[in-house]
C-alpha atoms as a PDB file:
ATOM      1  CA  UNK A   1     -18.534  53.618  45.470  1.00  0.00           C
ATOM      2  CA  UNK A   2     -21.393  52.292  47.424  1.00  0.00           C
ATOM      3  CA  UNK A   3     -24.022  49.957  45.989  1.00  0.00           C
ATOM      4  CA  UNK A   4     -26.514  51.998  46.807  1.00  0.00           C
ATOM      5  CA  UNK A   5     -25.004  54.670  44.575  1.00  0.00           C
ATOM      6  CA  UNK A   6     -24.375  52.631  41.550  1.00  0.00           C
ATOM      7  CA  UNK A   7     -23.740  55.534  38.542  1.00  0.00           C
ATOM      8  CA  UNK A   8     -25.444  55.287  35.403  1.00  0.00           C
ATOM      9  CA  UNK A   9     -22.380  53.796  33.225  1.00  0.00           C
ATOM     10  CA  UNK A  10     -22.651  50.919  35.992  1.00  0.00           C
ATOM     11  CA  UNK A  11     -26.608  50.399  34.975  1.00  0.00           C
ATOM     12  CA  UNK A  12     -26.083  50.513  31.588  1.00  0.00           C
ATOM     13  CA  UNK A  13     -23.287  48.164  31.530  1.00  0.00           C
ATOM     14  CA  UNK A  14     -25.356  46.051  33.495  1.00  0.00           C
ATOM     15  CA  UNK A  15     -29.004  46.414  30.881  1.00  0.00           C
ATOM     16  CA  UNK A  16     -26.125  46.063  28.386  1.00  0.00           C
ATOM     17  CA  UNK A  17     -24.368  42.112  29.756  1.00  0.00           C
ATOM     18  CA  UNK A  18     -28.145  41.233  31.133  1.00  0.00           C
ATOM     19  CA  UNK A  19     -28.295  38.343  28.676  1.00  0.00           C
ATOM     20  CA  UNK A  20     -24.836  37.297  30.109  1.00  0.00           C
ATOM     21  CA  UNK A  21     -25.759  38.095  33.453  1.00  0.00           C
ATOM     22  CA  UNK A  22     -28.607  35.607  33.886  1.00  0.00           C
ATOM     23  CA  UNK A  23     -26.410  33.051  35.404  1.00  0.00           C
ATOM     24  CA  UNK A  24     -24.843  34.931  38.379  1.00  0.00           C
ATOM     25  CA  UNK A  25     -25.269  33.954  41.504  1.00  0.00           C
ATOM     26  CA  UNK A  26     -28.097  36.050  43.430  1.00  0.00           C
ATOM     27  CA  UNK A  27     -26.174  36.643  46.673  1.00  0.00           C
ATOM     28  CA  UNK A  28     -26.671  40.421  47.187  1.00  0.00           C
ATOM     29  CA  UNK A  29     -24.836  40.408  50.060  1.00  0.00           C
ATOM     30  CA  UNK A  30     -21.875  39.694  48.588  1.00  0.00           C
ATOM     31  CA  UNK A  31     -22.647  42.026  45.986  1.00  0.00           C
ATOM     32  CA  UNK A  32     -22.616  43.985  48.226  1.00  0.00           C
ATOM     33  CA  UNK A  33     -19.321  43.508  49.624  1.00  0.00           C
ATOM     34  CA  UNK A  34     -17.811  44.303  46.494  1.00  0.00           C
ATOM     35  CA  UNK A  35     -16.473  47.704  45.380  1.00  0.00           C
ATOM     36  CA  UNK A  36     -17.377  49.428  42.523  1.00  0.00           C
ATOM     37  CA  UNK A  37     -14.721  48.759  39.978  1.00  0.00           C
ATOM     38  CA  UNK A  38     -14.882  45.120  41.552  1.00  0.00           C
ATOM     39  CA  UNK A  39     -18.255  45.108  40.766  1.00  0.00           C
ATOM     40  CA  UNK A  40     -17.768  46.593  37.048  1.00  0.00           C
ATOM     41  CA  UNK A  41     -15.188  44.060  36.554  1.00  0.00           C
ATOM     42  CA  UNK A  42     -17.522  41.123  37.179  1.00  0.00           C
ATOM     43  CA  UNK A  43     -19.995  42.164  35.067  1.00  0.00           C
ATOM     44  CA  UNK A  44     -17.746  42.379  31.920  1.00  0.00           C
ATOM     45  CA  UNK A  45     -17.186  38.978  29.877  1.00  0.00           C
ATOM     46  CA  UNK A  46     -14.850  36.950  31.156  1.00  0.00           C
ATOM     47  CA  UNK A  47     -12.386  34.309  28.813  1.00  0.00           C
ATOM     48  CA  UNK A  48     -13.414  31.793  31.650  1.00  0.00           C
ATOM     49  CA  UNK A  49     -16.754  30.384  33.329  1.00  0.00           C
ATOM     50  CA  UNK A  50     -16.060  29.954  36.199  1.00  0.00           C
ATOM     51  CA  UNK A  51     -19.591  27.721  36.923  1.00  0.00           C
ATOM     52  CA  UNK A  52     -17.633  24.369  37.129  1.00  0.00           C
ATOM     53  CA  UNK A  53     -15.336  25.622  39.930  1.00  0.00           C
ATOM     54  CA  UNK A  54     -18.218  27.092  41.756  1.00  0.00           C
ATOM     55  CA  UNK A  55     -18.949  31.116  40.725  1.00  0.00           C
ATOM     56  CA  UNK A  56     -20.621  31.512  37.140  1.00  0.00           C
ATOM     57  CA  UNK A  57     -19.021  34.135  35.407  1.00  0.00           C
ATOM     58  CA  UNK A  58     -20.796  35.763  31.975  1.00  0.00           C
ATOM     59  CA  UNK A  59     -18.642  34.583  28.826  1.00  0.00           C
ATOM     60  CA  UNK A  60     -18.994  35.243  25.231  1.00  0.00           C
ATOM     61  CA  UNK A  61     -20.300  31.913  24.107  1.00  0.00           C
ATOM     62  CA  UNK A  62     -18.045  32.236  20.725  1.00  0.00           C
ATOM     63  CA  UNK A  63     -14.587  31.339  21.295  1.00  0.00           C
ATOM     64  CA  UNK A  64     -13.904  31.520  24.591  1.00  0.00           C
ATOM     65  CA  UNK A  65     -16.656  28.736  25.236  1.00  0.00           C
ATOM     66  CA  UNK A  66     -16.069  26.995  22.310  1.00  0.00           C
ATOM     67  CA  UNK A  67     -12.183  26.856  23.332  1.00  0.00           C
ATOM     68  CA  UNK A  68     -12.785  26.156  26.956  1.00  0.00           C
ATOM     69  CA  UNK A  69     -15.562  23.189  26.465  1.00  0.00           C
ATOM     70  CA  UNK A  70     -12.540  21.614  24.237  1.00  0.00           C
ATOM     71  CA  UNK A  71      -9.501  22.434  27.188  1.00  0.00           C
ATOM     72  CA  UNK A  72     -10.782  22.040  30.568  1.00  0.00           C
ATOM     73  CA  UNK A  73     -11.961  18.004  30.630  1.00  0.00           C
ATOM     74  CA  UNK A  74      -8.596  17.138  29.781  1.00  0.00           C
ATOM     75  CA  UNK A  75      -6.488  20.022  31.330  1.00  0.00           C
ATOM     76  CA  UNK A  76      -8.575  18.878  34.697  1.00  0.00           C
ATOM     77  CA  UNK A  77      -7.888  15.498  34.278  1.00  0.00           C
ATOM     78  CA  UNK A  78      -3.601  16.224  34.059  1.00  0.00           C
ATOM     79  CA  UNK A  79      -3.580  18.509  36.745  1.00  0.00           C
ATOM     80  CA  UNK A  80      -5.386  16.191  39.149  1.00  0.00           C
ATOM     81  CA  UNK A  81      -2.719  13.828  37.928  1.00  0.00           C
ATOM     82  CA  UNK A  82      -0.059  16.051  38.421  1.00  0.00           C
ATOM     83  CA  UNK A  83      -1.101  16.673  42.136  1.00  0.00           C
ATOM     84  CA  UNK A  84      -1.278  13.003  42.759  1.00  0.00           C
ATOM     85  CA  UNK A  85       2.251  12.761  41.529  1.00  0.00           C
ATOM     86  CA  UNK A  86       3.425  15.201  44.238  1.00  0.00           C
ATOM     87  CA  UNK A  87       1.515  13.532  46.840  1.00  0.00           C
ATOM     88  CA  UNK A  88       3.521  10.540  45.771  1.00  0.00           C
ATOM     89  CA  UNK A  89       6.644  11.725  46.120  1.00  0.00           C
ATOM     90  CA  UNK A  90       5.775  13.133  49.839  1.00  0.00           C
ATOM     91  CA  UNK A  91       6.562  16.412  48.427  1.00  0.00           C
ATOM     92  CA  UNK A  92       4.777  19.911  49.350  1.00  0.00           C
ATOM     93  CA  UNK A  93       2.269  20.669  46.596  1.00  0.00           C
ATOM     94  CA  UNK A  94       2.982  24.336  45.592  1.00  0.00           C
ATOM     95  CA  UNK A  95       2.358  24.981  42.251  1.00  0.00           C
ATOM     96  CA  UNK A  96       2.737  27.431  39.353  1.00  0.00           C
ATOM     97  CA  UNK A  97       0.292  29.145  37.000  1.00  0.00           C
ATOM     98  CA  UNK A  98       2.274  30.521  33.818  1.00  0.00           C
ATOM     99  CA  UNK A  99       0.196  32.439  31.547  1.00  0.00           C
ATOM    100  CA  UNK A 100      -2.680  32.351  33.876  1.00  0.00           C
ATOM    101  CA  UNK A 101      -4.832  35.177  32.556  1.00  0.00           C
ATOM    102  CA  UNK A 102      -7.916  35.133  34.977  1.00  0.00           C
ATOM    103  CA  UNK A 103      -6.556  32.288  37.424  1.00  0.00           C
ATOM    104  CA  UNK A 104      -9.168  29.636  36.030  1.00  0.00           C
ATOM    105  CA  UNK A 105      -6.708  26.760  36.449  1.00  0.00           C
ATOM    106  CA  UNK A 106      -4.985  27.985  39.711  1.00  0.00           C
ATOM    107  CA  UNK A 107      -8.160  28.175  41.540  1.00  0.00           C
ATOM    108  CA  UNK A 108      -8.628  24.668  39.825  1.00  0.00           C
ATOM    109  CA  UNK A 109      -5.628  23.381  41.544  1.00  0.00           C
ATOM    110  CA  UNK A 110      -6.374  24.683  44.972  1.00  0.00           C
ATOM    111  CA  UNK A 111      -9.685  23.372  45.409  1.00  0.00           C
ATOM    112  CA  UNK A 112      -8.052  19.834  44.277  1.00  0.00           C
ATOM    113  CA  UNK A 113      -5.792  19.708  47.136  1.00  0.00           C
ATOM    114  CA  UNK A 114      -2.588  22.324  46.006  1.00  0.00           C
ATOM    115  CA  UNK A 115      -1.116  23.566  48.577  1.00  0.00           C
ATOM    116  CA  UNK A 116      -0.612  26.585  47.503  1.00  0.00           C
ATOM    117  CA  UNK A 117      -0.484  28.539  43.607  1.00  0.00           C
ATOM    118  CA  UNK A 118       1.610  31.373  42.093  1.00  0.00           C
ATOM    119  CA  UNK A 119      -0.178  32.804  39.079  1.00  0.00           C
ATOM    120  CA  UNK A 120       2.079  34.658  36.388  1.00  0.00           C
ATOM    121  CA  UNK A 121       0.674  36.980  33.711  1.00  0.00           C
ATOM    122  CA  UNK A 122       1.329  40.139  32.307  1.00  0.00           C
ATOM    123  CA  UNK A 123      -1.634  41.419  31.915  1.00  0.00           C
ATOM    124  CA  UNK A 124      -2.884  43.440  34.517  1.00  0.00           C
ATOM    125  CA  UNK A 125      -6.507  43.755  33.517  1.00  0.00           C
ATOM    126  CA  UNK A 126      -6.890  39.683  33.273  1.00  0.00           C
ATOM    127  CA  UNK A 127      -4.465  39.726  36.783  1.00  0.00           C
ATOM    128  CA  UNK A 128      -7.081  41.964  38.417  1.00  0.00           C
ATOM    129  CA  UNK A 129      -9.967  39.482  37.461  1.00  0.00           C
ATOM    130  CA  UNK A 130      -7.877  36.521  38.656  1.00  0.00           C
ATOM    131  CA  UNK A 131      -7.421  38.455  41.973  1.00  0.00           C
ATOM    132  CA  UNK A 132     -11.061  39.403  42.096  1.00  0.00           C
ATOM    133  CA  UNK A 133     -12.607  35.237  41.451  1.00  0.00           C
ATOM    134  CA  UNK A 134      -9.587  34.156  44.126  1.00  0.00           C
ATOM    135  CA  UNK A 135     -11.534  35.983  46.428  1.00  0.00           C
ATOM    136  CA  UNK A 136     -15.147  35.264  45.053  1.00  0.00           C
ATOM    137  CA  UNK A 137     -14.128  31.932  45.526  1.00  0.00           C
ATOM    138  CA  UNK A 138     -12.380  32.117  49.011  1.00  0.00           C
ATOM    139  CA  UNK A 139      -9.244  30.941  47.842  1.00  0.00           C
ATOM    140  CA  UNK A 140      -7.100  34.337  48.686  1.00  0.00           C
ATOM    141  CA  UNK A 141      -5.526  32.542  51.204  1.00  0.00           C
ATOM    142  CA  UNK A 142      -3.871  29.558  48.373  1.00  0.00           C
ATOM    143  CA  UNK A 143      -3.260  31.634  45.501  1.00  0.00           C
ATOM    144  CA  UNK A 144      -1.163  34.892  45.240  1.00  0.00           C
ATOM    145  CA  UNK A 145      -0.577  36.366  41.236  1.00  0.00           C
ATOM    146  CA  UNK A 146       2.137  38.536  39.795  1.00  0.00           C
ATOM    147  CA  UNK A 147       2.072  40.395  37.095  1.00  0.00           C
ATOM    148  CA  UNK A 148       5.895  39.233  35.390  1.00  0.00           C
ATOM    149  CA  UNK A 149       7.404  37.798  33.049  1.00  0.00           C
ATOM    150  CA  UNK A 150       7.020  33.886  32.495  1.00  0.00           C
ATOM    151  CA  UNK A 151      11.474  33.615  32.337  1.00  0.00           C
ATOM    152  CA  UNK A 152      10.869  35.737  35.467  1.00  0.00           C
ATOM    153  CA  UNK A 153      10.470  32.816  38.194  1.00  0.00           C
ATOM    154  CA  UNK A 154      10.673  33.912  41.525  1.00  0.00           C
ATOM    155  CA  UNK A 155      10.744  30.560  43.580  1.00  0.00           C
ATOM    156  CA  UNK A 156      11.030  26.744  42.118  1.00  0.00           C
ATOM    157  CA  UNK A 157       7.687  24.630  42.532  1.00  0.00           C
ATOM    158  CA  UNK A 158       6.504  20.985  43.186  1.00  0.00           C
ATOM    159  CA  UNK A 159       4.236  21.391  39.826  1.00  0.00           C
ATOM    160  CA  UNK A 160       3.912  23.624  36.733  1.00  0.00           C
ATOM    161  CA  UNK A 161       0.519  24.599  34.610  1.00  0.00           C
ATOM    162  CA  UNK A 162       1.246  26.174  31.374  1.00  0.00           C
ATOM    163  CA  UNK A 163      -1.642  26.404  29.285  1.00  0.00           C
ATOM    164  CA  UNK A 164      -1.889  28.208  26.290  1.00  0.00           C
ATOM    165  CA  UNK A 165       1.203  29.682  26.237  1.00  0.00           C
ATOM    166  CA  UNK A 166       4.100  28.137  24.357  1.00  0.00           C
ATOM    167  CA  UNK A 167       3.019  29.198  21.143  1.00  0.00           C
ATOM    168  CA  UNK A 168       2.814  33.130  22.469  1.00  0.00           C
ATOM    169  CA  UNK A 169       6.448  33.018  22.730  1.00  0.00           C
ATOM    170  CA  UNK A 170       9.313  33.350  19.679  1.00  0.00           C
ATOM    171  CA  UNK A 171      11.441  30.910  21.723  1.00  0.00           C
ATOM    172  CA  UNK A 172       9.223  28.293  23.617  1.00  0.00           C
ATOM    173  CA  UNK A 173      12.402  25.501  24.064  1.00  0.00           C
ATOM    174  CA  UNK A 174      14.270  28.459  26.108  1.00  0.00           C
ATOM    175  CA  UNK A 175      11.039  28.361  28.527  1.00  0.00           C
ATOM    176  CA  UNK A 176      11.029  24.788  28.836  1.00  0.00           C
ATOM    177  CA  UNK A 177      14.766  24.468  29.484  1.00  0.00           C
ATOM    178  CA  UNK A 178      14.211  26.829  32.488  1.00  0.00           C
ATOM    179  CA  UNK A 179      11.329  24.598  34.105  1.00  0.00           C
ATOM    180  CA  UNK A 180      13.136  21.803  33.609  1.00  0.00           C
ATOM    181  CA  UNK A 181      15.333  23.903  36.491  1.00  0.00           C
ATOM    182  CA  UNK A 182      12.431  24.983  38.853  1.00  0.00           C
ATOM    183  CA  UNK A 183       9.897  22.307  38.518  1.00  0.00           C
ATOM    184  CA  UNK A 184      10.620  19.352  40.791  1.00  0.00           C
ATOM    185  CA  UNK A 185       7.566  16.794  40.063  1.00  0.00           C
ATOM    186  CA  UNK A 186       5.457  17.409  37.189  1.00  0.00           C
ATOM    187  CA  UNK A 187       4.311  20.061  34.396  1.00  0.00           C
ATOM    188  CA  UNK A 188       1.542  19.924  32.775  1.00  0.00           C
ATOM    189  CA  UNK A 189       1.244  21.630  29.088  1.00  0.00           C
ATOM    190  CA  UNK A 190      -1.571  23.009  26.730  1.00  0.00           C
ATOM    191  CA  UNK A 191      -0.653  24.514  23.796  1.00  0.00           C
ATOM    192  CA  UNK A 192      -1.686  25.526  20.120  1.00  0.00           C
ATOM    193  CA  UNK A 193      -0.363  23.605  17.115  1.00  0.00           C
ATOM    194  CA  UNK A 194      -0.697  23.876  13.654  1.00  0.00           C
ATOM    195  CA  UNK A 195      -3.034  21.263  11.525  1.00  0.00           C
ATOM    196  CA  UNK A 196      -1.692  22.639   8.374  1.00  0.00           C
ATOM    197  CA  UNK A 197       1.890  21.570   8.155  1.00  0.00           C
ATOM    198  CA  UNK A 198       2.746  18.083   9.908  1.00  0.00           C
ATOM    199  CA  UNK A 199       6.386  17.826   9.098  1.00  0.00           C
ATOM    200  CA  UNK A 200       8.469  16.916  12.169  1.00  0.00           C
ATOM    201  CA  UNK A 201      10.524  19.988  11.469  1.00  0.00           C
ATOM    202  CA  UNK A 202       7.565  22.298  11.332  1.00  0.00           C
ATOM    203  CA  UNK A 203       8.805  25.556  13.466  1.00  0.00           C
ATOM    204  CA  UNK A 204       7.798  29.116  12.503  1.00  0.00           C
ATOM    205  CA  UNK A 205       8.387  32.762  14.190  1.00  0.00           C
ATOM    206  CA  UNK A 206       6.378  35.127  14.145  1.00  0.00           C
ATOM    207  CA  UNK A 207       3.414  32.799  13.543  1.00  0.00           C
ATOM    208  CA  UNK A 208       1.782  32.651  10.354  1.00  0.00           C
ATOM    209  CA  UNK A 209      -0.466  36.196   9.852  1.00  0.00           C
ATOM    210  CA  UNK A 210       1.261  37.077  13.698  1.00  0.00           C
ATOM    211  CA  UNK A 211       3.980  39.431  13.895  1.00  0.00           C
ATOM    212  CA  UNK A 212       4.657  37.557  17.081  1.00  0.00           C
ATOM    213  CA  UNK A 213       4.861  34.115  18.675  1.00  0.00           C
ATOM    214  CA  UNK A 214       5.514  31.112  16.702  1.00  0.00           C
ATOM    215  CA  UNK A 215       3.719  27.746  15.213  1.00  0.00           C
ATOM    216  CA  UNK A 216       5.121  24.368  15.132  1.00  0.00           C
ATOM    217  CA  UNK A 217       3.695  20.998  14.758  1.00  0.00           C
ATOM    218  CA  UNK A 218       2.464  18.340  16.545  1.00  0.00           C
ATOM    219  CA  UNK A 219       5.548  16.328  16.219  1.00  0.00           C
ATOM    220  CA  UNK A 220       8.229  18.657  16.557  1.00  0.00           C
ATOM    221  CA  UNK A 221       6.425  19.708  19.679  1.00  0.00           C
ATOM    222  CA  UNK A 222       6.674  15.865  21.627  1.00  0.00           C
ATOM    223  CA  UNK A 223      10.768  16.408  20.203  1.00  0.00           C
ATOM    224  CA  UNK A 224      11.192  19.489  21.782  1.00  0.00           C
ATOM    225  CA  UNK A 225       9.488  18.865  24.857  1.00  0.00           C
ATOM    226  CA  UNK A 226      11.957  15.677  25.432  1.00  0.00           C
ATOM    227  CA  UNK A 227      15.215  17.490  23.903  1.00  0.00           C
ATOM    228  CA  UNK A 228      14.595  20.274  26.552  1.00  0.00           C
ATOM    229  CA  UNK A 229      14.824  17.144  29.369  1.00  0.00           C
ATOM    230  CA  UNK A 230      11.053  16.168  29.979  1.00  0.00           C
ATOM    231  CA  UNK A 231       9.816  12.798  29.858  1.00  0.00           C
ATOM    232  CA  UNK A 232       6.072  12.526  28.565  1.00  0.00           C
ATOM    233  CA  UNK A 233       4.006  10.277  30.588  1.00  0.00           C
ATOM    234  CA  UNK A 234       0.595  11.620  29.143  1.00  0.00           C
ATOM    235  CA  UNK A 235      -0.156  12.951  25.584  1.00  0.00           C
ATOM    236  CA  UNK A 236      -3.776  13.911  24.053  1.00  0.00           C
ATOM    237  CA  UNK A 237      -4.520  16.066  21.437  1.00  0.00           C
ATOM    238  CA  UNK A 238      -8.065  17.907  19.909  1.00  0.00           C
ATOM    239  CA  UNK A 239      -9.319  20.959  18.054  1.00  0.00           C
ATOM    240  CA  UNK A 240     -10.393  24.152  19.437  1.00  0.00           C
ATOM    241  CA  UNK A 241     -13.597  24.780  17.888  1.00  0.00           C
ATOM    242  CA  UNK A 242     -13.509  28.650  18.322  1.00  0.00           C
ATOM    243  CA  UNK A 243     -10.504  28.975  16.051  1.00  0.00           C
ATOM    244  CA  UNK A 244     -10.809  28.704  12.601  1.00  0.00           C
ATOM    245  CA  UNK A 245      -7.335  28.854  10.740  1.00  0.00           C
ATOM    246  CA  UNK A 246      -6.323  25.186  10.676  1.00  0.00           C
ATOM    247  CA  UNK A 247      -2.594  26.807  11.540  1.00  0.00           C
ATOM    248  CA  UNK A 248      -4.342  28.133  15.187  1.00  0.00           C
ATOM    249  CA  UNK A 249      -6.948  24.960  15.890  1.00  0.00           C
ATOM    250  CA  UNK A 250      -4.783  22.012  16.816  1.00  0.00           C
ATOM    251  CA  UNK A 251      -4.058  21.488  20.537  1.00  0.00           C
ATOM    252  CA  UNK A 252      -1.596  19.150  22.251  1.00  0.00           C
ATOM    253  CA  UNK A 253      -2.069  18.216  26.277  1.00  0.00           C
ATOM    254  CA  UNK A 254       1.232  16.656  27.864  1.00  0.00           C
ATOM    255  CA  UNK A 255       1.891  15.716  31.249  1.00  0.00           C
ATOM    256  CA  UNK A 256       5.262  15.435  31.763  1.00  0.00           C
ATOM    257  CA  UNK A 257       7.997  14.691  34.654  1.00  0.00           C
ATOM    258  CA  UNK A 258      11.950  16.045  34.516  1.00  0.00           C
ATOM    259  CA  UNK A 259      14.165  13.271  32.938  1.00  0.00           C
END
């Protein structure tokens, strides 16, 4: 579908996002360049803003920005770490996305010097938007995604980002045991922990009002992280402001390095 043919469902969506859509770049000829359902899925809200990396993308200021203004500073700040780390070691820096969604820390990682990025989700609608900022961003050429499984790995890698995912899973240590295989430098860590039980034996499947995933606390976290053969170098911790069951609003930020 041309530009110059946009259908009426593409107009209304757009009349409908225009508040959102205020902060999009005004290139038309990239616009242009896009197709049609590339074009529709820009203009739909994103769980990312992509501004900081380069390409505003419209986001539903509740808690996606609420969660990502509370992530990002410190997520940026151990990935940039991790990268050094693989510089240090003279190794290749090719890297790993698990649980990327829409490929906002990937394309992070490539425009700080990765080498190259693997993004794993199974989500093909938030795959398709990763695939479709890659290219907004001209990094198609770094990045690659696959829609698999996150116990699925298909290669080892110099570095590991896996950002909100641990607590998605009903057995997180299992995960971590496998990196601690395919990782060869670093691996960095966001996840969700509970504020409302602290006890260092705090571990819970399906997750409290879930029928899926798990919660666990802060502690028993750092213990399973080092049982499963990781050494913590870096450990921060805040509150997501967009959630607001204390059992979903703690999050923990490791770096860590195989024992």
């Amino acid at each position: 579908m041309k530009i110059n043919n946009i259908s009426r469902e593409l107009l209304l969506s757009v009349y409908i996002r225009l508040p959102l859509l205020v902060s999009l770049p005004l290139n038309l000829p990239m616009y242009f360049r896009l197709s049609g359902s590339e074009l529709r899925l820009l203009l739909r809200e994103w769980y990312h803003n992509f501004r900081v990396l380069g390409f505003p993308t419209p986001q539903n200021p509740g808690m996606p920005g609420l969660n990502q203004g509370s992530k990002q500073w410190i997520l940026f700040k151990l990935i940039d770490r991790a990268i050094a780390l693989c510089r240090e070691q003279g190794e290749s820096i090719k890297g790993v996305e698990l649980f990327c969604a829409d490929g906002f820390y990937a394309n992070y990682a490539v425009q700080r010097g990765a080498e190259s990025v693997m993004g794993i989700d199974n989500d093909t609608y938030q795959q398709d938007k990763a695939r479709l900022i890659t290219k907004l961003l001209h990094n198609e050429g770094k990045i690659s995604f696959a829609e698999r499984d996150v116990f699925d790995l298909p290669d080892s890698y110099d570095f590991c980002i896996c950002a909100g995912g641990l607590y998605h899973l009903s057995n997180p240590s299992d995960l971590l045991k496998l990196l601690r295989e395919s990782i060869h430098t670093a691996l960095v860590i966001q996840t969700v922990y509970s504020l409302a039980i602290e006890a260092e034996d705090y571990f819970e499947t399906p997750a409290p009002h879930w029928t899926w995933g798990c919660r666990f606390s802060h502690l028993y976290l750092l213990q399973m992280v080092t049982d499963c053969g990781w050494e913590i170098l870096e450990s921060h911790t805040n509150e997501l402001k967009g959630n607001k069951r204390p059992e979903d609003r703690g999050s923990a930020y490791l770096l860590c390095v195989p024992e």
